[in-house]
N, C-alpha and C. Protein backbone atom coordinates (compact mmCIF):
# COMPACT_ATOMS: atom_id res chain seq x y z
N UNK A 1 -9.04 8.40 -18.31
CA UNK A 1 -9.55 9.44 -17.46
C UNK A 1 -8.39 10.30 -17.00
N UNK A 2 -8.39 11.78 -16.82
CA UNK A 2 -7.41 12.77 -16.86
C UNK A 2 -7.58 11.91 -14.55
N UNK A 3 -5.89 13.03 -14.33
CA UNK A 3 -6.21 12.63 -12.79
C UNK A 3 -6.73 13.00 -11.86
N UNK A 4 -7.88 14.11 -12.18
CA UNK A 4 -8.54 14.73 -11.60
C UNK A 4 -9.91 14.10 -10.99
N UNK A 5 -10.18 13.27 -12.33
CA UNK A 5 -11.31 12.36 -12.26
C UNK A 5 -11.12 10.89 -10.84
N UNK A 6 -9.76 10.23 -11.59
CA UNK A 6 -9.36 9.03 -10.70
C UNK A 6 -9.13 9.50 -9.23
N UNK A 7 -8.98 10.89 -9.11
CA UNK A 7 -8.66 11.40 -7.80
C UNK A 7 -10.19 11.60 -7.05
N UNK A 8 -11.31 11.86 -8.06
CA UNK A 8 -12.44 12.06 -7.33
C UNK A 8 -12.90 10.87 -7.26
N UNK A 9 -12.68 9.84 -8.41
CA UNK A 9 -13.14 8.08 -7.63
C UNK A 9 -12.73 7.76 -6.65
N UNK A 10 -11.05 7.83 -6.61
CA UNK A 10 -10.97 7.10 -5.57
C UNK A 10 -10.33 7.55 -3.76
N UNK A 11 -10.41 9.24 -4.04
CA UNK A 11 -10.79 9.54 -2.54
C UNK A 11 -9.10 9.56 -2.26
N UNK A 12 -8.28 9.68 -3.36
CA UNK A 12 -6.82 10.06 -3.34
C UNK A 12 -6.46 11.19 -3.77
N UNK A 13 -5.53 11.95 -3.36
CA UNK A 13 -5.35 13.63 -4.24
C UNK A 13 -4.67 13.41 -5.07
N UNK A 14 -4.66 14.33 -6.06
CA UNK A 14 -3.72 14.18 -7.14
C UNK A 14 -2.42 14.23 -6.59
N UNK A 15 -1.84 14.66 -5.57
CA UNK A 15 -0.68 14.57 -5.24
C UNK A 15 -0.15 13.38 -5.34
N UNK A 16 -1.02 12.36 -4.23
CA UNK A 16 -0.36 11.39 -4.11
C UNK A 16 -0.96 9.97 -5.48
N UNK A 17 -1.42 10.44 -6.04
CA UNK A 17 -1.68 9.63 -7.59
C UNK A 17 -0.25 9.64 -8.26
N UNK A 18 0.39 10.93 -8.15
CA UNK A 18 2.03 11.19 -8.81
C UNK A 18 2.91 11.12 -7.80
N UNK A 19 2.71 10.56 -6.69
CA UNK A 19 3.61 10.10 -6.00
C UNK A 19 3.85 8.44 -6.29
N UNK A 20 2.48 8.28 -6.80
CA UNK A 20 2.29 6.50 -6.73
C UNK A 20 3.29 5.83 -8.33
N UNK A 21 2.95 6.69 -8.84
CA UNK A 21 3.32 6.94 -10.10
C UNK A 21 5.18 7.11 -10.32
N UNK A 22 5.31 7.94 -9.67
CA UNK A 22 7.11 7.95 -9.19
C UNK A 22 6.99 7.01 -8.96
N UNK A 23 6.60 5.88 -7.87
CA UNK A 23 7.10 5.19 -7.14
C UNK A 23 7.17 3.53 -8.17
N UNK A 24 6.11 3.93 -9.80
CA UNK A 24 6.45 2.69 -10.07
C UNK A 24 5.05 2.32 -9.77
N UNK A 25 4.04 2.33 -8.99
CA UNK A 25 2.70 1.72 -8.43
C UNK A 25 1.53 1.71 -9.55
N UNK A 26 1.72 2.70 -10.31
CA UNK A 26 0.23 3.57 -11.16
C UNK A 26 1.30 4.12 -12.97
N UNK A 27 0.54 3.52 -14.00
CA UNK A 27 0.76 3.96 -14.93
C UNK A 27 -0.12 5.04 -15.53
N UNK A 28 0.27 6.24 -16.17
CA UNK A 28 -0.34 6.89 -17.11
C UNK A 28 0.54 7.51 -18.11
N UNK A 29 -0.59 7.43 -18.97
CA UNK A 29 -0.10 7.56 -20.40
C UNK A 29 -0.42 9.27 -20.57
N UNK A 30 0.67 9.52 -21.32
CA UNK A 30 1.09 11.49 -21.49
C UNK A 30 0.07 11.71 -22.79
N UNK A 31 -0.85 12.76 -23.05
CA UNK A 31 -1.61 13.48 -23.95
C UNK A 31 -0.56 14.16 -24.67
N UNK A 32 -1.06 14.69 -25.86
CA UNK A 32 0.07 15.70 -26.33
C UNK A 32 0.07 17.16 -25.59
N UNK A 33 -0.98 16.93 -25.26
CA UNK A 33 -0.49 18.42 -24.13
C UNK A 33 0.22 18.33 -22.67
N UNK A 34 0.50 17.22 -22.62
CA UNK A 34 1.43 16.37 -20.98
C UNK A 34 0.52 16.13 -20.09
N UNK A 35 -0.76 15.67 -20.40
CA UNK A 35 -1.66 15.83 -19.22
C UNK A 35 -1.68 14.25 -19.10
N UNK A 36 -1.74 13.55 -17.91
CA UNK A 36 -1.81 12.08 -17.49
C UNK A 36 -3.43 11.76 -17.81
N UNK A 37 -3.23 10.85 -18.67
CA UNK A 37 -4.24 9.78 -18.41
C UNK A 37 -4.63 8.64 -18.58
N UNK A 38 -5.11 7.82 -17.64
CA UNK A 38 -5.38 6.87 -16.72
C UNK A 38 -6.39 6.10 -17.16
N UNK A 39 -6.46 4.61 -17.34
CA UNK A 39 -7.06 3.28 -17.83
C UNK A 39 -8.23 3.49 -16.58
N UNK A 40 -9.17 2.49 -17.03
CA UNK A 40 -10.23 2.23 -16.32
C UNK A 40 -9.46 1.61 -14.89
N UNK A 41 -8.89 0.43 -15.06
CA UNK A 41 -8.42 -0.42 -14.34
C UNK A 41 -7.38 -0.10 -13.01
N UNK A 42 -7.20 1.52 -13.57
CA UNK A 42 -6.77 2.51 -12.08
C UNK A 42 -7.02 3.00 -11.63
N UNK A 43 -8.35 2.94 -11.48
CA UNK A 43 -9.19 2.73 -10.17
C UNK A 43 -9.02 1.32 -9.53
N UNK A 44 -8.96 0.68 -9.64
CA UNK A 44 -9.14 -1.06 -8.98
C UNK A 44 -7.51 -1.32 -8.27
N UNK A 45 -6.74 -0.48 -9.03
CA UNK A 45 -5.07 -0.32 -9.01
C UNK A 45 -5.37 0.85 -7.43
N UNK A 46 -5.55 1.34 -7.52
CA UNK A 46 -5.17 3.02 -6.81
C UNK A 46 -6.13 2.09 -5.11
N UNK A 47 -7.13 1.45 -5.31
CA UNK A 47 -7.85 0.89 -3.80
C UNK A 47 -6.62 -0.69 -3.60
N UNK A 48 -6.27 -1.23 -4.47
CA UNK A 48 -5.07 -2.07 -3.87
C UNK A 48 -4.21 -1.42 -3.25
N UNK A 49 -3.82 -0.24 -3.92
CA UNK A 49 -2.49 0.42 -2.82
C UNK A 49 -2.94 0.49 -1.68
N UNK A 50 -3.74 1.31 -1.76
CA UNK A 50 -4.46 2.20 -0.57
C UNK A 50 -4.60 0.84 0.74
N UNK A 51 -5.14 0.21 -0.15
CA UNK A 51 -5.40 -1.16 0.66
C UNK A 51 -3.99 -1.74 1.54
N UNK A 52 -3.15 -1.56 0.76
CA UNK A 52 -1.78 -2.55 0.88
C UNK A 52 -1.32 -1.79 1.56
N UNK A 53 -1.50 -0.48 1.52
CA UNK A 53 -0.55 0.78 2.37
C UNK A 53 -1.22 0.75 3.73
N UNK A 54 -2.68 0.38 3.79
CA UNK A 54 -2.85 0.39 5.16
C UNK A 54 -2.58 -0.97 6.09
N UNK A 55 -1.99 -1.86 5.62
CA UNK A 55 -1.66 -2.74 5.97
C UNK A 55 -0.36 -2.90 6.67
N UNK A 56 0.05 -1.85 6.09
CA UNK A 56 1.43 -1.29 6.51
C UNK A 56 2.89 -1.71 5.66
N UNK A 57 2.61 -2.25 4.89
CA UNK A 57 3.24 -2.44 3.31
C UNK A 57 4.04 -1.04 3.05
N UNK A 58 5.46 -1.26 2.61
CA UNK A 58 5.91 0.06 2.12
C UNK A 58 5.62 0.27 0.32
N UNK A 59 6.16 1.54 -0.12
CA UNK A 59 5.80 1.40 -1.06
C UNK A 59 6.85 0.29 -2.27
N UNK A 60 7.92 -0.18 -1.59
CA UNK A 60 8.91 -1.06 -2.68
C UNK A 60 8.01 -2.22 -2.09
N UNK A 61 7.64 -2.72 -1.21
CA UNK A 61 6.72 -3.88 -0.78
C UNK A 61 6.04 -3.87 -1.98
N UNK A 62 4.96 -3.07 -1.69
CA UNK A 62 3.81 -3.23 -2.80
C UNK A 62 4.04 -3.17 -4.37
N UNK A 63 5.26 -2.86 -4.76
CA UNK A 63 5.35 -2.76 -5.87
C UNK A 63 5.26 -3.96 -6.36
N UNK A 64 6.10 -5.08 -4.84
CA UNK A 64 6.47 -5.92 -5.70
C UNK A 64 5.18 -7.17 -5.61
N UNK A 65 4.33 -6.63 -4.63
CA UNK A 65 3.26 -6.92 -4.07
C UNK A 65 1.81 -6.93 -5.48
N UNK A 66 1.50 -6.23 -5.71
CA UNK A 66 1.00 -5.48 -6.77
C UNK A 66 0.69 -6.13 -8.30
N UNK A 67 1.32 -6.80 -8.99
CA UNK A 67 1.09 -7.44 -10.12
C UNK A 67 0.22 -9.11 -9.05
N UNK A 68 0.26 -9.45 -8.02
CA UNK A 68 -0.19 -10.52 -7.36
C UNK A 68 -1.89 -10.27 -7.14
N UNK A 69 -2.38 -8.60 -7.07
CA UNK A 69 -3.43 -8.82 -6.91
C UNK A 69 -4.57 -8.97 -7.76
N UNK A 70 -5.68 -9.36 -7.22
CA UNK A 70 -6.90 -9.59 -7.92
C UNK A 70 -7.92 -8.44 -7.60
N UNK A 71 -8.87 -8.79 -8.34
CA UNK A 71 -10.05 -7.77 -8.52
C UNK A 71 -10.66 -8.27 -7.27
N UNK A 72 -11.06 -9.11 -6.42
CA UNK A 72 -11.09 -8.97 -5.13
C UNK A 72 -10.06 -8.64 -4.38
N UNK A 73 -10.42 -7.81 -3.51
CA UNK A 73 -9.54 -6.58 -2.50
C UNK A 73 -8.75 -7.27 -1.49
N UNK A 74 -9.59 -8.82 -1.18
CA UNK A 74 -9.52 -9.30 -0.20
C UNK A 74 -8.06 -10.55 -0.28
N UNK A 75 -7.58 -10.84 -1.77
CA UNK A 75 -7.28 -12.08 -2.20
C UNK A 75 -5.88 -11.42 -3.08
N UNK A 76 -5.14 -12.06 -2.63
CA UNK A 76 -3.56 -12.21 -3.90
C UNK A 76 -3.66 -13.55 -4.56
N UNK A 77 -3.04 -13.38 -5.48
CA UNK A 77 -2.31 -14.54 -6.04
C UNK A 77 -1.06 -14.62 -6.00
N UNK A 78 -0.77 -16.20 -5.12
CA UNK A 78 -0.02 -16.25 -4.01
C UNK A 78 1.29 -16.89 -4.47
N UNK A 79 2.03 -15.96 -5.24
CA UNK A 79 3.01 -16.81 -5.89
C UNK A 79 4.32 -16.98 -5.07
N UNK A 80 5.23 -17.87 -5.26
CA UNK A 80 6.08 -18.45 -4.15
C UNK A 80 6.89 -17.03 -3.92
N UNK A 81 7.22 -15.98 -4.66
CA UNK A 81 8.08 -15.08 -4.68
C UNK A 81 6.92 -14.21 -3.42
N UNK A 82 5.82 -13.53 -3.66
CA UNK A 82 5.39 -13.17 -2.78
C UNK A 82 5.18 -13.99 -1.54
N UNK A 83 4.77 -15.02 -1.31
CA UNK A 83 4.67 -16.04 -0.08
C UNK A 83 6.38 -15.44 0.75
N UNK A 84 6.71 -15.43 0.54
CA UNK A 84 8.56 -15.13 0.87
C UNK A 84 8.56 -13.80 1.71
N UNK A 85 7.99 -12.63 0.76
CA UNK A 85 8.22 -11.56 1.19
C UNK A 85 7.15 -11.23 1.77
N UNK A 86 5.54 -12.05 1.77
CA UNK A 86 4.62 -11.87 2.85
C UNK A 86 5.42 -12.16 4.68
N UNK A 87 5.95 -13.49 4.12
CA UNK A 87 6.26 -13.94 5.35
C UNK A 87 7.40 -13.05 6.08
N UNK A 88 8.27 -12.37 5.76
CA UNK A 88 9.04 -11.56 5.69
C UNK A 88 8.39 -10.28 6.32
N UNK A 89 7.56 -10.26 6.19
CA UNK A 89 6.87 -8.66 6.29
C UNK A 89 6.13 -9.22 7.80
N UNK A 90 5.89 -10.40 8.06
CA UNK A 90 5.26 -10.71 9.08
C UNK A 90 5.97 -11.25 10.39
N UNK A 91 7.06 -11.42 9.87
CA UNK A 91 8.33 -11.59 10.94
C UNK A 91 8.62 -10.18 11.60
N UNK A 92 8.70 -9.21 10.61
CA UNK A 92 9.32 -7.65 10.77
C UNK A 92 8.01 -7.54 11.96
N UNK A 93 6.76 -7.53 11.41
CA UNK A 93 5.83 -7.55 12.20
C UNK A 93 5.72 -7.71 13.63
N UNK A 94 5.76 -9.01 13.55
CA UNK A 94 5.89 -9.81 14.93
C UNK A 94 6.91 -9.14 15.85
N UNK A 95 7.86 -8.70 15.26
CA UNK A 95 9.17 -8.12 16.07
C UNK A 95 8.78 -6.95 16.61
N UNK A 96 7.90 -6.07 15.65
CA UNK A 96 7.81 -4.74 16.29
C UNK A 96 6.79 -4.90 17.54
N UNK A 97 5.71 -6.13 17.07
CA UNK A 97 5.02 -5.95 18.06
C UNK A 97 5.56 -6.67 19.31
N UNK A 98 6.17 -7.20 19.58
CA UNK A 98 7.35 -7.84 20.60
C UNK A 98 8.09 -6.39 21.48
N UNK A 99 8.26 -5.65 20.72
CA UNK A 99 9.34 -4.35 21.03
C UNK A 99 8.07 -3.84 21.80
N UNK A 100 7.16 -3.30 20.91
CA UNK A 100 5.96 -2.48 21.29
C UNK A 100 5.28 -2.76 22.68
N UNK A 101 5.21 -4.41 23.12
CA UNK A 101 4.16 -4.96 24.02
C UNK A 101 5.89 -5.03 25.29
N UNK A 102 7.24 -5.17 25.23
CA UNK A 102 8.30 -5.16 25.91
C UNK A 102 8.22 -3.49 26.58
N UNK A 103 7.91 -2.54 25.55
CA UNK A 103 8.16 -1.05 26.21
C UNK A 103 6.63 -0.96 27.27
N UNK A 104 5.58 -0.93 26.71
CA UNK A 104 4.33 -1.45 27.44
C UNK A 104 4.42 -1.66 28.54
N UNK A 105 4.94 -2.65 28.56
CA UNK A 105 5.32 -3.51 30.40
C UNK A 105 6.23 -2.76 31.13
N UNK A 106 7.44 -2.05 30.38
CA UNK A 106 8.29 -1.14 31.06
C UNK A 106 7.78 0.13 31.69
N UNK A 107 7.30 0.59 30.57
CA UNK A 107 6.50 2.14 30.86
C UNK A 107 4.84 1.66 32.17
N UNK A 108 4.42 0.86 32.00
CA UNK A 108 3.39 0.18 33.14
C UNK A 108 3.99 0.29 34.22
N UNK A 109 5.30 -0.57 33.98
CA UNK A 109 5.54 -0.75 35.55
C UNK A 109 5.82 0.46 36.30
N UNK A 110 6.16 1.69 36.21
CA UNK A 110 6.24 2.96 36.29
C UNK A 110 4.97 3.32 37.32
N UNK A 111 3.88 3.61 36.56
CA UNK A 111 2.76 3.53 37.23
C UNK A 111 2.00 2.91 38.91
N UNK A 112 1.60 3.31 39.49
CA UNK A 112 0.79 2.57 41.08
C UNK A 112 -0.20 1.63 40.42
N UNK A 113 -0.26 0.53 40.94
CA UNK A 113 -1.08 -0.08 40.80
C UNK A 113 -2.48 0.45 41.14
N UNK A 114 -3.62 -0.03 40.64
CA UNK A 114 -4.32 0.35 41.20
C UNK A 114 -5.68 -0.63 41.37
C-alpha cells in the first residue's frame, strides 16, 4: 500500500510515517518511481508505535522495543534484553514522578489553606 493509504488506516500523517521510517521503526520498499510502499503488516507496526509512544517510550526505546511485539496490542514478548530496558524505563519513571509529586508539595505549600 502507497503511504497515503497506511496514513488513512491508521490515523498517522504521512509526515510522521517518514519520520518513523528515519527513525528505523517502519520499513518501505521504493517503486521505480520512488514512491514508498508498505506491507500489510504496517498497519499492526504503525498502532504498536503509536501505542509505545504513548506510553512514553522514546523513539530508540521502541526500536528496540518493537521486534518484542505481538499482534495483541496489549502483550510483548518478554525477552530478558527487553525485561532490562522495561525495567529501566520504569525506574526513569518512578523518578520523574518522585520530582513531579516533590515540586507539587512545594508549589502547594505556597497557597492558603483552605
Amino acid at each position: 500500500m502507497l503511504i497515503g493509504e497506511l496514513s488513512g488506516r491508521t490515523g498517522v500523517s504521512q509526515r510522521m510515517l517518514r519520520y518513523y521510517e528515519e527513525q528505523g521503526l517502519l520499513t518501505a520498499r521504493r517503486d521505480a518511481n520512488g514512491y514508498r510502499r508498505y506491507d500489510e503488516d504496517s498497519v499492526a507496526t504503525v498502532r504498536h508505535i503509536r501505542k509505545l509512544l504513548d506510553l512514553g517510550l522514546s523513539t530508540e526505546v521502541i526500536a528496540e522495543v518493537l521486534p518484542c511485539t505481538m499482534e495483541d496490542l496489549d502483550r510483548l514478548d518478554l525477552c530478558p534484553t527487553l525485561v532490562k530496558t522495561l525495567r529501566a524505563e520504569l525506574e526513569e519513571l518512578d523518578a520523574r514522578i518522585d520530582t513531579l509529586q516533590r515540586n507539587r508539595g512545594a508549589l502547594a505549600g505556597y497557597l492558603p489553606v483552605v
